[in-house]
Every structure is written in C-alpha cells, then in structure tokens.
C-alpha atoms as a PDB file:
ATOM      1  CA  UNK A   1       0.000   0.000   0.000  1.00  0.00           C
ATOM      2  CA  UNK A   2       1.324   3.591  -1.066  1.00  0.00           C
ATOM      3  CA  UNK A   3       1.798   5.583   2.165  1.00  0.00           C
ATOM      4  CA  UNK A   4       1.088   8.937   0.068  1.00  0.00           C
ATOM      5  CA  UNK A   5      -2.445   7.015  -0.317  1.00  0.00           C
ATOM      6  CA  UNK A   6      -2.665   6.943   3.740  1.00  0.00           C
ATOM      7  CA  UNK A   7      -3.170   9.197   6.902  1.00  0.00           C
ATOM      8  CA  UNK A   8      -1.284   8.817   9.888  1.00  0.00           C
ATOM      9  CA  UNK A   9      -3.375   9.753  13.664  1.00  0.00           C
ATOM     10  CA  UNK A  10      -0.891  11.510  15.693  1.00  0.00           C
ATOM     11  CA  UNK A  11      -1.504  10.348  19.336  1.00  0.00           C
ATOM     12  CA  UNK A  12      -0.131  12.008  22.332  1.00  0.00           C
ATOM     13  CA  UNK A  13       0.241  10.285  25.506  1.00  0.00           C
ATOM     14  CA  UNK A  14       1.080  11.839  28.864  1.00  0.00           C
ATOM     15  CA  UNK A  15      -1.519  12.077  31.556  1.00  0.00           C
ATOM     16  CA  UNK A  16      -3.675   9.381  30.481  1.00  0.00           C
ATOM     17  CA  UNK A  17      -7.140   6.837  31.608  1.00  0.00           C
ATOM     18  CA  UNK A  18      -6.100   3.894  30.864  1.00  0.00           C
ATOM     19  CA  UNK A  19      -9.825   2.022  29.628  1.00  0.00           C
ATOM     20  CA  UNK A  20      -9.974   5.697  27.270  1.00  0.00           C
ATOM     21  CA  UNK A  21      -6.639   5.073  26.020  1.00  0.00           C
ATOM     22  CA  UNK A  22      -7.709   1.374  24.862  1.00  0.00           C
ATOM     23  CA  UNK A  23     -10.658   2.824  23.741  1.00  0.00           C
ATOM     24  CA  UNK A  24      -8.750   5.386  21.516  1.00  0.00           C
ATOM     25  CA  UNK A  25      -6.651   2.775  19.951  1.00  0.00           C
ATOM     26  CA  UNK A  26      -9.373   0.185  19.296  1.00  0.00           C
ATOM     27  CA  UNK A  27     -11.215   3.303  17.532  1.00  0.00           C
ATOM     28  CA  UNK A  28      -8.279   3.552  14.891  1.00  0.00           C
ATOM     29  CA  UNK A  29      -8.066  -0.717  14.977  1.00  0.00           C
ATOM     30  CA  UNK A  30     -11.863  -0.193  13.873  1.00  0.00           C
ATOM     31  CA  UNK A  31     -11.586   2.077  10.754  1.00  0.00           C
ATOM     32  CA  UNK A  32     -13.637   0.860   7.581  1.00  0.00           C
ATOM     33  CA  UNK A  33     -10.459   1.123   5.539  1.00  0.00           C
ATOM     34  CA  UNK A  34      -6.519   0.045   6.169  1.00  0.00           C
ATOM     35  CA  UNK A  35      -5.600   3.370   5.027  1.00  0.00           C
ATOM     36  CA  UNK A  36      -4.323   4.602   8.487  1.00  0.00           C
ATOM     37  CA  UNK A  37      -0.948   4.585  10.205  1.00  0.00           C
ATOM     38  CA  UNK A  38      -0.406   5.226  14.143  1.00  0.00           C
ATOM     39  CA  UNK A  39       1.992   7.192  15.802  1.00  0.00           C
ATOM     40  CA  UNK A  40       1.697   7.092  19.513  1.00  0.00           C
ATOM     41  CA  UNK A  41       4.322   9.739  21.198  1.00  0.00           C
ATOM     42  CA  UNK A  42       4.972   8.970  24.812  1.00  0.00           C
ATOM     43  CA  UNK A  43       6.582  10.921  27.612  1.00  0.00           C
ATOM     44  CA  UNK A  44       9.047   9.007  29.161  1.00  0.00           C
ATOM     45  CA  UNK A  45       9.549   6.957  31.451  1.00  0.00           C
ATOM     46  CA  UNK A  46       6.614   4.833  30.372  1.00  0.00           C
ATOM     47  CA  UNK A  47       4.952   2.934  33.294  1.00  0.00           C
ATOM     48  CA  UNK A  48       3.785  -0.146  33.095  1.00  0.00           C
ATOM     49  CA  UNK A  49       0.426   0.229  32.462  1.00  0.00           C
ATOM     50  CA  UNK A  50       1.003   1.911  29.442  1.00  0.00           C
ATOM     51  CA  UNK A  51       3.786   0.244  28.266  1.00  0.00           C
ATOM     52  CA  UNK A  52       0.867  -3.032  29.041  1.00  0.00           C
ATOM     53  CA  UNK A  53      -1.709  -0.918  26.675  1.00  0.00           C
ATOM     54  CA  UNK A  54       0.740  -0.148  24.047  1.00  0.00           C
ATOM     55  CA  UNK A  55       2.203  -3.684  23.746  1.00  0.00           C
ATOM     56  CA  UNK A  56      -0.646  -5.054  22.273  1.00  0.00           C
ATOM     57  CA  UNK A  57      -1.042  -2.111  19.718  1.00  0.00           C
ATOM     58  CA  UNK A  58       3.072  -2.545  18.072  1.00  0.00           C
ATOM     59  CA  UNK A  59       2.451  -5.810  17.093  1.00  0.00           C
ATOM     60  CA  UNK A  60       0.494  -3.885  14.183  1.00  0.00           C
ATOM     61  CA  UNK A  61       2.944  -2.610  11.301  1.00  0.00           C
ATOM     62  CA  UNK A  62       1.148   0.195  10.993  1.00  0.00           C
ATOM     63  CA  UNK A  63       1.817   1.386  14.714  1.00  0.00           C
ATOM     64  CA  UNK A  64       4.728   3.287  15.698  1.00  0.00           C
ATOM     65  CA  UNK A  65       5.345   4.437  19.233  1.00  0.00           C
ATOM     66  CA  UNK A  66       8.046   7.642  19.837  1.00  0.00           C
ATOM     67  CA  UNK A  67       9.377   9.843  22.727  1.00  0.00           C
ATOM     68  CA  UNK A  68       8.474  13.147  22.864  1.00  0.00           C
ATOM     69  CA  UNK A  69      11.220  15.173  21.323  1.00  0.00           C
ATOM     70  CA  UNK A  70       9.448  18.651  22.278  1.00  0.00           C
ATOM     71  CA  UNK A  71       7.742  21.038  24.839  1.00  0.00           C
ATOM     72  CA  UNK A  72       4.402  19.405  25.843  1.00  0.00           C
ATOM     73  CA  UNK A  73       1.420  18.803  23.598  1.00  0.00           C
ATOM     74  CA  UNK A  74       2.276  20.887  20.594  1.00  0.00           C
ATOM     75  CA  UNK A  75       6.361  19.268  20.916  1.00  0.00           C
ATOM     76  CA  UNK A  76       4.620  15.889  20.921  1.00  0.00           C
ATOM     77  CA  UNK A  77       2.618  16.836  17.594  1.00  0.00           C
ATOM     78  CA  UNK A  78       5.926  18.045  16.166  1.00  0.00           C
ATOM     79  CA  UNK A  79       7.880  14.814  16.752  1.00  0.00           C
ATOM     80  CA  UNK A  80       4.874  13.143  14.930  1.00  0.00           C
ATOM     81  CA  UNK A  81       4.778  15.481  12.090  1.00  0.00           C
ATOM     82  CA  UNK A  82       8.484  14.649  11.896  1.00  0.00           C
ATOM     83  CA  UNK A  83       8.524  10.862  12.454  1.00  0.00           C
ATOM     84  CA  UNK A  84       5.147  10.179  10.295  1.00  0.00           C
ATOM     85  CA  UNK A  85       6.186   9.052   6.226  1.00  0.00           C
ATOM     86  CA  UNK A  86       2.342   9.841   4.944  1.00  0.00           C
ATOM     87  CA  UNK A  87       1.455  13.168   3.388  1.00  0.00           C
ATOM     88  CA  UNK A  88      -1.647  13.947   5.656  1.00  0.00           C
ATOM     89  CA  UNK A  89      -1.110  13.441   8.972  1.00  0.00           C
ATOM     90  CA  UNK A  90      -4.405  13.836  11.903  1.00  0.00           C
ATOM     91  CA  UNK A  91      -5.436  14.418  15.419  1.00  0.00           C
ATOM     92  CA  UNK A  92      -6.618  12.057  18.232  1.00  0.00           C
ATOM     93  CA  UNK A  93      -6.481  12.773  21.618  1.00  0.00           C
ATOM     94  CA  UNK A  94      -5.647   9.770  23.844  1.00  0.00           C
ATOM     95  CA  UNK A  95      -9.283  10.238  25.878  1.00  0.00           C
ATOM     96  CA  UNK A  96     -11.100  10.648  22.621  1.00  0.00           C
ATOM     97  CA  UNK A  97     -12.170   8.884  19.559  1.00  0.00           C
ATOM     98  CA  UNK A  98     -12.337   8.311  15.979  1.00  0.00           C
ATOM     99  CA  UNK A  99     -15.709   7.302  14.612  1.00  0.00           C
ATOM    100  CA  UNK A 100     -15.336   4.310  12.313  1.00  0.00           C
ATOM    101  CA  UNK A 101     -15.068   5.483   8.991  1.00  0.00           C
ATOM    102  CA  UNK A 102     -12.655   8.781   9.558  1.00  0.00           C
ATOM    103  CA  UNK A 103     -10.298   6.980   7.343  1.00  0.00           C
ATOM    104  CA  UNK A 104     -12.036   6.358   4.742  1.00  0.00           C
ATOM    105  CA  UNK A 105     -13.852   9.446   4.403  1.00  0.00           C
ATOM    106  CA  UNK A 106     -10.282  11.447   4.877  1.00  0.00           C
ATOM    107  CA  UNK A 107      -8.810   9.509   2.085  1.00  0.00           C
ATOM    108  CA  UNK A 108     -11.595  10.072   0.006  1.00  0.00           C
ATOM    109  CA  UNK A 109     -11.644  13.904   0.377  1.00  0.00           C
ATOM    110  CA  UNK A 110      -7.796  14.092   0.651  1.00  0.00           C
ATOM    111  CA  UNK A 111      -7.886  12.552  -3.226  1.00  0.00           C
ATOM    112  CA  UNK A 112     -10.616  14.209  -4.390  1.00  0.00           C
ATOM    113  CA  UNK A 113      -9.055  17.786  -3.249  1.00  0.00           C
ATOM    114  CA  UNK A 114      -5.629  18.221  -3.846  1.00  0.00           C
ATOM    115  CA  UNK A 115      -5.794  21.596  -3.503  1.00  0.00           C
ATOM    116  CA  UNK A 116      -6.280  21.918   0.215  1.00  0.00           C
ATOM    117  CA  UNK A 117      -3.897  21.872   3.078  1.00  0.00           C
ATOM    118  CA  UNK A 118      -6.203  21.265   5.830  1.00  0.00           C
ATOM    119  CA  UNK A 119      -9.589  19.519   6.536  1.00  0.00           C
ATOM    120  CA  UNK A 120     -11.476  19.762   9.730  1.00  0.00           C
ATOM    121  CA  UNK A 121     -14.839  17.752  10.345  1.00  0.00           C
ATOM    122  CA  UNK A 122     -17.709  17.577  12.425  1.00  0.00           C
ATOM    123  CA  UNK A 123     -17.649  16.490  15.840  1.00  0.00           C
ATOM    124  CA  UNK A 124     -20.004  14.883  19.175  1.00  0.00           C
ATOM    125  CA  UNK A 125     -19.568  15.161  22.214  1.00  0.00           C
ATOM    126  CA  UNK A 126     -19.529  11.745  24.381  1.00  0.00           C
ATOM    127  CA  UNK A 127     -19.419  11.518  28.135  1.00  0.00           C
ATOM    128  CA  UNK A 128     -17.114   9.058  30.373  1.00  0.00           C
ATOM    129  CA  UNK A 129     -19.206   5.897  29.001  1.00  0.00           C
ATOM    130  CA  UNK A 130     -19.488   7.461  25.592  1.00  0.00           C
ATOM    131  CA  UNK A 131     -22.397   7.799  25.338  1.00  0.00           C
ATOM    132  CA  UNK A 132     -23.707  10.961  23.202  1.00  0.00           C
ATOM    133  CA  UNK A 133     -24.496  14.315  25.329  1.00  0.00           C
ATOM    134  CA  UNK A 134     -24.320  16.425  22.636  1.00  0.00           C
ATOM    135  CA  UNK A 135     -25.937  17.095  18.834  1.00  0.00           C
ATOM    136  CA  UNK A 136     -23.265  16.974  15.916  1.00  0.00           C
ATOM    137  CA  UNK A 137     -21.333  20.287  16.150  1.00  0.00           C
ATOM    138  CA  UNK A 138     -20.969  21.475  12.475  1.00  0.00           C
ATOM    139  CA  UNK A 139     -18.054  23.291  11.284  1.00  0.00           C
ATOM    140  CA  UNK A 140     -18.374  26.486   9.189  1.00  0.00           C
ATOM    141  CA  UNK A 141     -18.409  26.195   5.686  1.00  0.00           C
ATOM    142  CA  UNK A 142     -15.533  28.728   5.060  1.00  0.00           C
ATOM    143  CA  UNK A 143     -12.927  29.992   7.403  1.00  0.00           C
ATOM    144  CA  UNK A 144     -11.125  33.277   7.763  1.00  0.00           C
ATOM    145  CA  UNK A 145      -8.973  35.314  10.150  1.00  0.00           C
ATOM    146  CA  UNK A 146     -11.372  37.237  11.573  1.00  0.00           C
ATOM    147  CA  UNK A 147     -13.515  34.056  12.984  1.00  0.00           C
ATOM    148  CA  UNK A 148     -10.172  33.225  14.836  1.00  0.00           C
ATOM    149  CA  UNK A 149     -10.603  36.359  17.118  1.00  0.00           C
ATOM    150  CA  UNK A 150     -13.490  35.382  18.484  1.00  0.00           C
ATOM    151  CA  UNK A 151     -12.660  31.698  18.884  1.00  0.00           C
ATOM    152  CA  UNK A 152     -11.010  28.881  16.939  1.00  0.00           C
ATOM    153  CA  UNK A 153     -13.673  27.320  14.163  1.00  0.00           C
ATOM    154  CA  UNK A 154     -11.657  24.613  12.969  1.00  0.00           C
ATOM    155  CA  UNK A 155     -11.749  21.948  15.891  1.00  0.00           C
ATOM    156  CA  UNK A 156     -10.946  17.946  15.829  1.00  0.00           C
ATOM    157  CA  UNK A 157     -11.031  16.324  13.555  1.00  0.00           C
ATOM    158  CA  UNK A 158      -8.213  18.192  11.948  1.00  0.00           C
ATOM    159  CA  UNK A 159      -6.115  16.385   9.567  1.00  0.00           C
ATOM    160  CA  UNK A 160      -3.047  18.536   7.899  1.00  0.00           C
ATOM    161  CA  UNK A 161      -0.629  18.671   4.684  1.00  0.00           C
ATOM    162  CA  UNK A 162       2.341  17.447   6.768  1.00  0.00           C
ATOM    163  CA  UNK A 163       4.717  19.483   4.709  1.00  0.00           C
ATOM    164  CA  UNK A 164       2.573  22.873   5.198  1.00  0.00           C
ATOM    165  CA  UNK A 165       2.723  22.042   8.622  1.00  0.00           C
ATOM    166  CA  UNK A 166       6.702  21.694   9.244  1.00  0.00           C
ATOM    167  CA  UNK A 167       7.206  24.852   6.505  1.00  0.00           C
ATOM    168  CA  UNK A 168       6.683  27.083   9.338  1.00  0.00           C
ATOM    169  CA  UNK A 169       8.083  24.831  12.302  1.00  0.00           C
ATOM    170  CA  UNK A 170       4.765  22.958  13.419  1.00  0.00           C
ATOM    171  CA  UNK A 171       2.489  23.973  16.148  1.00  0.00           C
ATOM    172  CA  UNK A 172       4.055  26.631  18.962  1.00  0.00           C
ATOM    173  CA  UNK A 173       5.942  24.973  21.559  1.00  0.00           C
ATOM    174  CA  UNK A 174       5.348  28.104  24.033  1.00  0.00           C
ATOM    175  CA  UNK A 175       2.411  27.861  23.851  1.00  0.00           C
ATOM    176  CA  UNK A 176       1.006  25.970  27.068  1.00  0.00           C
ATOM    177  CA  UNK A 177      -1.290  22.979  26.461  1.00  0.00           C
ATOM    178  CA  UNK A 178      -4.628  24.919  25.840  1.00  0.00           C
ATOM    179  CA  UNK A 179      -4.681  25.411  22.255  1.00  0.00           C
ATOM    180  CA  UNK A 180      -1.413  24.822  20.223  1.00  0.00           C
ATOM    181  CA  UNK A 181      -3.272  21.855  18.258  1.00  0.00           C
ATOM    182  CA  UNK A 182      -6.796  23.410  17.295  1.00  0.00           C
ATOM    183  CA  UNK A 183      -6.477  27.256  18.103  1.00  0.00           C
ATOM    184  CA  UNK A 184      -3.184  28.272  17.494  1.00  0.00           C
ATOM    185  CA  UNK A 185      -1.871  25.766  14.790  1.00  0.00           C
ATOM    186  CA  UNK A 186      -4.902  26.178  12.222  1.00  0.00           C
ATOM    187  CA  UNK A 187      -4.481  30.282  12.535  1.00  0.00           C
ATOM    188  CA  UNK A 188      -0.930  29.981  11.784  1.00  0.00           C
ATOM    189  CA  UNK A 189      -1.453  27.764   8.755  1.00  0.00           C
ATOM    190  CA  UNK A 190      -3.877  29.642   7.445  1.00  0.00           C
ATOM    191  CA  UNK A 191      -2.001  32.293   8.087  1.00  0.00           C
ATOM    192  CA  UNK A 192       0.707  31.047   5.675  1.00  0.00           C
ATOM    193  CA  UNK A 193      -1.739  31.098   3.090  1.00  0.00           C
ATOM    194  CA  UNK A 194      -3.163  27.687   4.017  1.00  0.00           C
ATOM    195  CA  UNK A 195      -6.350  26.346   2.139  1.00  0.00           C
ATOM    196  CA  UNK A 196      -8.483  25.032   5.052  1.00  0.00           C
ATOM    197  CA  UNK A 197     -11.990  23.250   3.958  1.00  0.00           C
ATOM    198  CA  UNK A 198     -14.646  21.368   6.208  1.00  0.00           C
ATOM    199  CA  UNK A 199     -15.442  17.714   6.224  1.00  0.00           C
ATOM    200  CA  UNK A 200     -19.387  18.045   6.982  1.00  0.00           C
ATOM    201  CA  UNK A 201     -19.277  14.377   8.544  1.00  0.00           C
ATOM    202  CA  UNK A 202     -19.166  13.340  12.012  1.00  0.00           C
ATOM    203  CA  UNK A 203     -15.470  12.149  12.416  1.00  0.00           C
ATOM    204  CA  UNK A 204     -14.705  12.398  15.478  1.00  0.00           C
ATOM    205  CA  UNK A 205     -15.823  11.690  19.426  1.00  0.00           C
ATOM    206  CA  UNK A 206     -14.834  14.313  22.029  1.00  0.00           C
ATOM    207  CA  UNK A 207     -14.781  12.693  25.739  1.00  0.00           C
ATOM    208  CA  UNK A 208     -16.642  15.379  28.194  1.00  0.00           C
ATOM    209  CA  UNK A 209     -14.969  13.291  31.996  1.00  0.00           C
ATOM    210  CA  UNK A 210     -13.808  13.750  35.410  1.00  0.00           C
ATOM    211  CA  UNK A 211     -12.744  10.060  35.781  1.00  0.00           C
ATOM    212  CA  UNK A 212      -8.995  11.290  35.196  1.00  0.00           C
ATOM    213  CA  UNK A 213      -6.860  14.276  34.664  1.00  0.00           C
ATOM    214  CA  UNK A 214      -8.044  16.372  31.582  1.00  0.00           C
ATOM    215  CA  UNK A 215      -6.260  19.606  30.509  1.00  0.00           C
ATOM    216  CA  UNK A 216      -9.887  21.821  30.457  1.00  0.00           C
ATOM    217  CA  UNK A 217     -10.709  21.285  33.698  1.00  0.00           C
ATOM    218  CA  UNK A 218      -7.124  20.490  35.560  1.00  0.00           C
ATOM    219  CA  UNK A 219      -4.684  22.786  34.143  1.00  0.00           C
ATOM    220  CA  UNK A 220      -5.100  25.718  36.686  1.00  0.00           C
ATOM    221  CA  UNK A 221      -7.410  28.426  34.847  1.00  0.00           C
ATOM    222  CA  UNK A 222      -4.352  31.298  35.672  1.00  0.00           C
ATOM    223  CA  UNK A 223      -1.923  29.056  33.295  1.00  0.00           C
ATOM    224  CA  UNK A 224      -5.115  28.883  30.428  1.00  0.00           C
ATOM    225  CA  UNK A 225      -5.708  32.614  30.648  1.00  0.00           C
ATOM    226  CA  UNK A 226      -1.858  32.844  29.937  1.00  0.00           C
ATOM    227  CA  UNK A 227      -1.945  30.359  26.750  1.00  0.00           C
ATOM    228  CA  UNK A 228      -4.620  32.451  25.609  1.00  0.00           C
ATOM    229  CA  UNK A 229      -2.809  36.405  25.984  1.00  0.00           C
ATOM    230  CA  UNK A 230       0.030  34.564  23.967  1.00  0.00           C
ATOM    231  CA  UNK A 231      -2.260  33.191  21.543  1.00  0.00           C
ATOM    232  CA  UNK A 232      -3.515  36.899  20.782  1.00  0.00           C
ATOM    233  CA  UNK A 233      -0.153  38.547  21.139  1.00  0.00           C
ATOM    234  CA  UNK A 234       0.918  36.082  18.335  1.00  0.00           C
ATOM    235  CA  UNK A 235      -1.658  36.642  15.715  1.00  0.00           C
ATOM    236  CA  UNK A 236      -1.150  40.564  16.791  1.00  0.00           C
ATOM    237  CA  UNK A 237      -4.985  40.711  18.512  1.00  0.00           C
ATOM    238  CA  UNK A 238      -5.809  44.169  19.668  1.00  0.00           C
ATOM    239  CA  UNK A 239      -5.464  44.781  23.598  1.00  0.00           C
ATOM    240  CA  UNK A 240      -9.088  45.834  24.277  1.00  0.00           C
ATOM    241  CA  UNK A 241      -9.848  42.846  22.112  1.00  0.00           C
ATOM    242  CA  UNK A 242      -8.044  40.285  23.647  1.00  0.00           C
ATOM    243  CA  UNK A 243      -8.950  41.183  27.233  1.00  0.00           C
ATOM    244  CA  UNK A 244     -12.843  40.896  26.186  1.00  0.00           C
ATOM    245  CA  UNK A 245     -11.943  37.496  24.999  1.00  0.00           C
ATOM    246  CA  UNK A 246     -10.441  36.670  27.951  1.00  0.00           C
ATOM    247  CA  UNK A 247     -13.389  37.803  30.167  1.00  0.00           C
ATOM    248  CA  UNK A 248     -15.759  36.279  28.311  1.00  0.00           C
ATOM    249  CA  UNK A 249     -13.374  32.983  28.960  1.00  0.00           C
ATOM    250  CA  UNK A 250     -13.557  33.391  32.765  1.00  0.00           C
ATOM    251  CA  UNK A 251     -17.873  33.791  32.722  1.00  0.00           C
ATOM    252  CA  UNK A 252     -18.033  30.494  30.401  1.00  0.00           C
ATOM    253  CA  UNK A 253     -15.568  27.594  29.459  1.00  0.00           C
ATOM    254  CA  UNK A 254     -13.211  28.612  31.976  1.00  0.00           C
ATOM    255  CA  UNK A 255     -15.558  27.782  34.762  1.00  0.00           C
ATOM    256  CA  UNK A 256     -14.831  24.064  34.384  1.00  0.00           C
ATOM    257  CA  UNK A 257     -11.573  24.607  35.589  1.00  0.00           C
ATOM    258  CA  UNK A 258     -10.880  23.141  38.977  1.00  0.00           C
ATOM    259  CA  UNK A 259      -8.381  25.400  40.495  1.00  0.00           C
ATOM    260  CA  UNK A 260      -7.613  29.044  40.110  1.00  0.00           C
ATOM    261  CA  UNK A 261      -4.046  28.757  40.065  1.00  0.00           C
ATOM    262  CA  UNK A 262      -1.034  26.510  41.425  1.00  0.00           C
ATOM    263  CA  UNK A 263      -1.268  27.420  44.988  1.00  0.00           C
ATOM    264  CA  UNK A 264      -4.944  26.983  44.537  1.00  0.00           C
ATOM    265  CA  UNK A 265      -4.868  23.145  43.006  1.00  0.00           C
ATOM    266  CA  UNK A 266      -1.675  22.256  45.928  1.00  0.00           C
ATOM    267  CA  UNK A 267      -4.382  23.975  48.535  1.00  0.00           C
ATOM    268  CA  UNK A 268      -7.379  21.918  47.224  1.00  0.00           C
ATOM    269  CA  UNK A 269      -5.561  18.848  46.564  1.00  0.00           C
ATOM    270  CA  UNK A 270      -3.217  18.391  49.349  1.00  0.00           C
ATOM    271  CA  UNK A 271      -5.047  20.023  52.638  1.00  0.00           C
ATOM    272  CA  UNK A 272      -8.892  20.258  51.583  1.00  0.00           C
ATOM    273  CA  UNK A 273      -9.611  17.599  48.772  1.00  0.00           C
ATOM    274  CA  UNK A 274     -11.284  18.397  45.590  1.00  0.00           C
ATOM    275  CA  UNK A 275     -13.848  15.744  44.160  1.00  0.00           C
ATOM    276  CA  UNK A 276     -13.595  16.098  40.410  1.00  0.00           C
ATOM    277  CA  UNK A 277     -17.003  14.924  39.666  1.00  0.00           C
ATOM    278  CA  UNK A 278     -18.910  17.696  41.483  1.00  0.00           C
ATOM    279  CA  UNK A 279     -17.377  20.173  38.708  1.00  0.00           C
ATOM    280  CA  UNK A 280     -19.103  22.920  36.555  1.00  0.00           C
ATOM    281  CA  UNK A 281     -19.644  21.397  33.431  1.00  0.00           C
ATOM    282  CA  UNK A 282     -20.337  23.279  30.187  1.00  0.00           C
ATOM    283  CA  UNK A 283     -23.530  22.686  29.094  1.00  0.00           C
ATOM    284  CA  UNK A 284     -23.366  20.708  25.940  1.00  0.00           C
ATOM    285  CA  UNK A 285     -26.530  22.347  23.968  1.00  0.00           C
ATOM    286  CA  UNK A 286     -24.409  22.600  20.525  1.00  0.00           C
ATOM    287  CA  UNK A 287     -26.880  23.037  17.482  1.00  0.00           C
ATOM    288  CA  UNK A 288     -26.127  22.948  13.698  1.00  0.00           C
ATOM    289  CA  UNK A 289     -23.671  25.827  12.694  1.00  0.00           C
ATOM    290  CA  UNK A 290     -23.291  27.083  16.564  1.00  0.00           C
ATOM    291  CA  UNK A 291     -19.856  28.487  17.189  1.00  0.00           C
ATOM    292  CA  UNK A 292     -20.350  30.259  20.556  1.00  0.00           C
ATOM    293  CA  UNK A 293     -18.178  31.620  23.120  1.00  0.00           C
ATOM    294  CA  UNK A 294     -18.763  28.602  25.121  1.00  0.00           C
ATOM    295  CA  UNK A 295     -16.733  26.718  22.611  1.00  0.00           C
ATOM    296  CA  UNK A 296     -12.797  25.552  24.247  1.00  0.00           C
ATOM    297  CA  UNK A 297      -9.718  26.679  22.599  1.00  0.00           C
ATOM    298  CA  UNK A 298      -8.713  23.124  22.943  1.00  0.00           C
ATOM    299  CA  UNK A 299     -10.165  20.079  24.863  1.00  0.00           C
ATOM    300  CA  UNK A 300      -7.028  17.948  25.205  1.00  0.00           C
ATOM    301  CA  UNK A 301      -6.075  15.776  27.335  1.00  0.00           C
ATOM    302  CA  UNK A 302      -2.140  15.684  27.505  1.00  0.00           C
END
C-alpha cells in the first residue's frame, strides 16, 4: 500500500485513563479502511500500564510508538509530524475517539481535493461511558482570520498537509497545552496562506470526563488565561480585544476549571480535597452551525 495514499493519527500520551486510552486505539483498529498509520508519542519513562496498553497495539505494522522530542502537547505533535512518512497526517487525543469510517472518508476527500492543506470535520460530544451528550457540532463552511478572534472554528477532527505544517516549524511549543493543536496551529497555517476546507461528517468523538486528569478542567485556569494572551499577542490581537476574549473565557468555558491557580490546586488537593465529579460542566446544547463563546480553545487531554 502507497503511504502517500494513507493518513497517519498523531496520538499524544502523557496524563492518560487507561480504559480511554484502549478505547482510543481500538477506535483507529476499527476504521472501515486500512488506510491509516499510528503514531503514539509517549513521555518518558513509560509505566507499566502503558507500556501493558501499548504492547498489544506494536504488534500492528502500521503502529509506531516515539518519545516526545518537544515542549508538551504541541512538541509531541511536532515529533509526529516529523517521524510520520504519509502526506496527511491527523489528530486524536488519547481520551477521545475516531468514529469508524474517519479513514475512509479522509482519504476520500484528501484525493478528491488536492488543492487543500487542511480539513477539519464535524464532531459529538460523548461523556465518560461514551455515550452521546451532545448534537453533531458542524463546522463552518468557510474559514477566515477574523472568525479566529473570536474563537477557533476549525476543531478535531483536523487532519493537515504534513509538509505545510513543518514549513513554518509545526504547532508553537510556548504555547502551554490549551490550544497549540486546534487554536493556534490552524491560525498559523492559514495564516501562511493555508487552504483550510470542512469535512461536513461526524469524524470524530470528544470525551466530556472527570474520571482522570483532563487539561480543560485540571490545568489551573491562571496558566489557560496565559496560553490564551500569547495566543492573541501572536496573531497581533488588539489589547481591548483580547482582554474581552479573555473575560468572556472566565464567565463560560473557563468555569470548568478546577483550580484558580497553582497554589490553589496544591491547597485543594493536598489540605482540603477536591472531588472532580462535582465540577461545573459546560452545558453541551451545541446546534447545527453554533460556534459560541462557550466553545474551548482546545479540549485535550495531555
């Protein structure tokens, strides 16, 4: 098989469930077509769960699994933009999943439009069972700069022209784990003249759970609010603009977050005890086309 005929799923793996892990990799194991390769990129030192999960998966050919050569979650998308031999390479989150036929439909698109750099699809939101707690989130028929002010509208599924992506160094390492990968990156790309198009189809599974750490609601809500004033200084937001965005951030999404800052997690974890479960959650009333404020910058888990 041709790898220029395939797309690789670029899997990072640091703080991680281990049944949602499984459950990531037997989503890719499941695609309609053979059309996929895997590269998993660890943090090391791999325990032994993991290294028990990921056993299983390298007996495959198609599986690779690599260190983490970078800074966090956009360093571990670099090293597998860099490692992966396929043209289009594609997002999955180690707590998420890929509905069956991603592959397939990817391929199919990738072939039939040579012309564009990067396609993002449709999306649902499951919960800790995965079970559906949301509608199918659309994405916007047509993308430009100015819908990246007030939000990113390009989320996961996003599958990218590998070379476009490495022309300008990959996804920003400084940027903190809340939004390299589906905020940040897709701006910059498009940015570099870019042709971005949506995949109306329901590709991939986002997982909405407390049952483990999760970058939304763990990562301290002082270290999001920074990822985000770097995200605007970047792409040269205005001030009075970016501080709006930002306070619109702390009424909404930003209420999931569990602590305020890193005193604030050591306080509630170490002296009082936090249960994770009796968390704000956003409300997950998405309808066709919505693209509210509500919507995260990224929902990764790391």
């Amino acid at each position: 098989m041709a790898l220029d005929d395939c797309v690789t799923a670029l899997m990072p793996v640091k703080n991680y469930h281990p049944r949602f892990l499984r459950e990531a990799l037997a989503s890719v194991f499941a695609q309609t077509s053979s059309r996929w390769r895997l590269i998993v990129i660890v943090e090391p030192p791999v325990d032994a769960k993991m290294a028990e999960i990921l056993s299983g998966a390298r007996h495959d050919s198609r599986v690779r699994v690599t260190d983490n050569q970078g800074l966090g979650l956009a360093g571990a998308f670099n090293t597998g933009m860099r490692a992966a031999q396929t043209d289009f390479v594609a997002t999955l989150l180690s707590d998420d999943l890929w509905t069956a036929n991603a592959t397939e439909l990817l391929t199919s698109r990738i072939r039939a439009c040579p012309e564009v750099d990067l396609h993002h699809s449709a999306l649902r939101v499951i919960d800790e069972d995965g079970r559906p707690i949301s509608a199918v989130r659309h994405p916007p028929r047509q993308v430009s700069l100015d819908d990246f002010v007030m939000g990113s509208p390009v989320k996961h599924l996003i599958c990218w022209r590998r070379a476009k992506g490495l022309s300008f160094g990959g996804m920003h390492e400084s940027i903190e784990a809340i939004g390299p990968d589906d905020y940040d990156f897709p701006w910059t790309m498009l940015e570099h003249g870019a042709v971005i198009r949506a995949l109306d189809a329901c590709l991939y599974l986002y997982r909405d759970h407390r049952e483990a750490y999760r970058i939304t609601t763990h990562l301290p809500r002082s270290a999001q609010l920074r990822s985000l004033r770097r995200i605007f200084q970047r792409h040269g937001v205005p001030a009075h603009v970016a501080r709006k965005r930002l306070r619109d951030a702390r009424r909404v999404y930003l209420r999931q977050c569990l602590y305020r800052n890193r005193f604030d997690r050591w306080l509630r974890e170490k002296i009082i005890g936090i249960d994770p479960e009796r968390g704000w959650r956003l409300p997950m009333e998405w309808t066709t086309g919505d693209r509210r404020a509500t919507d995260e910058p990224s929902g990764a888990e790391e």
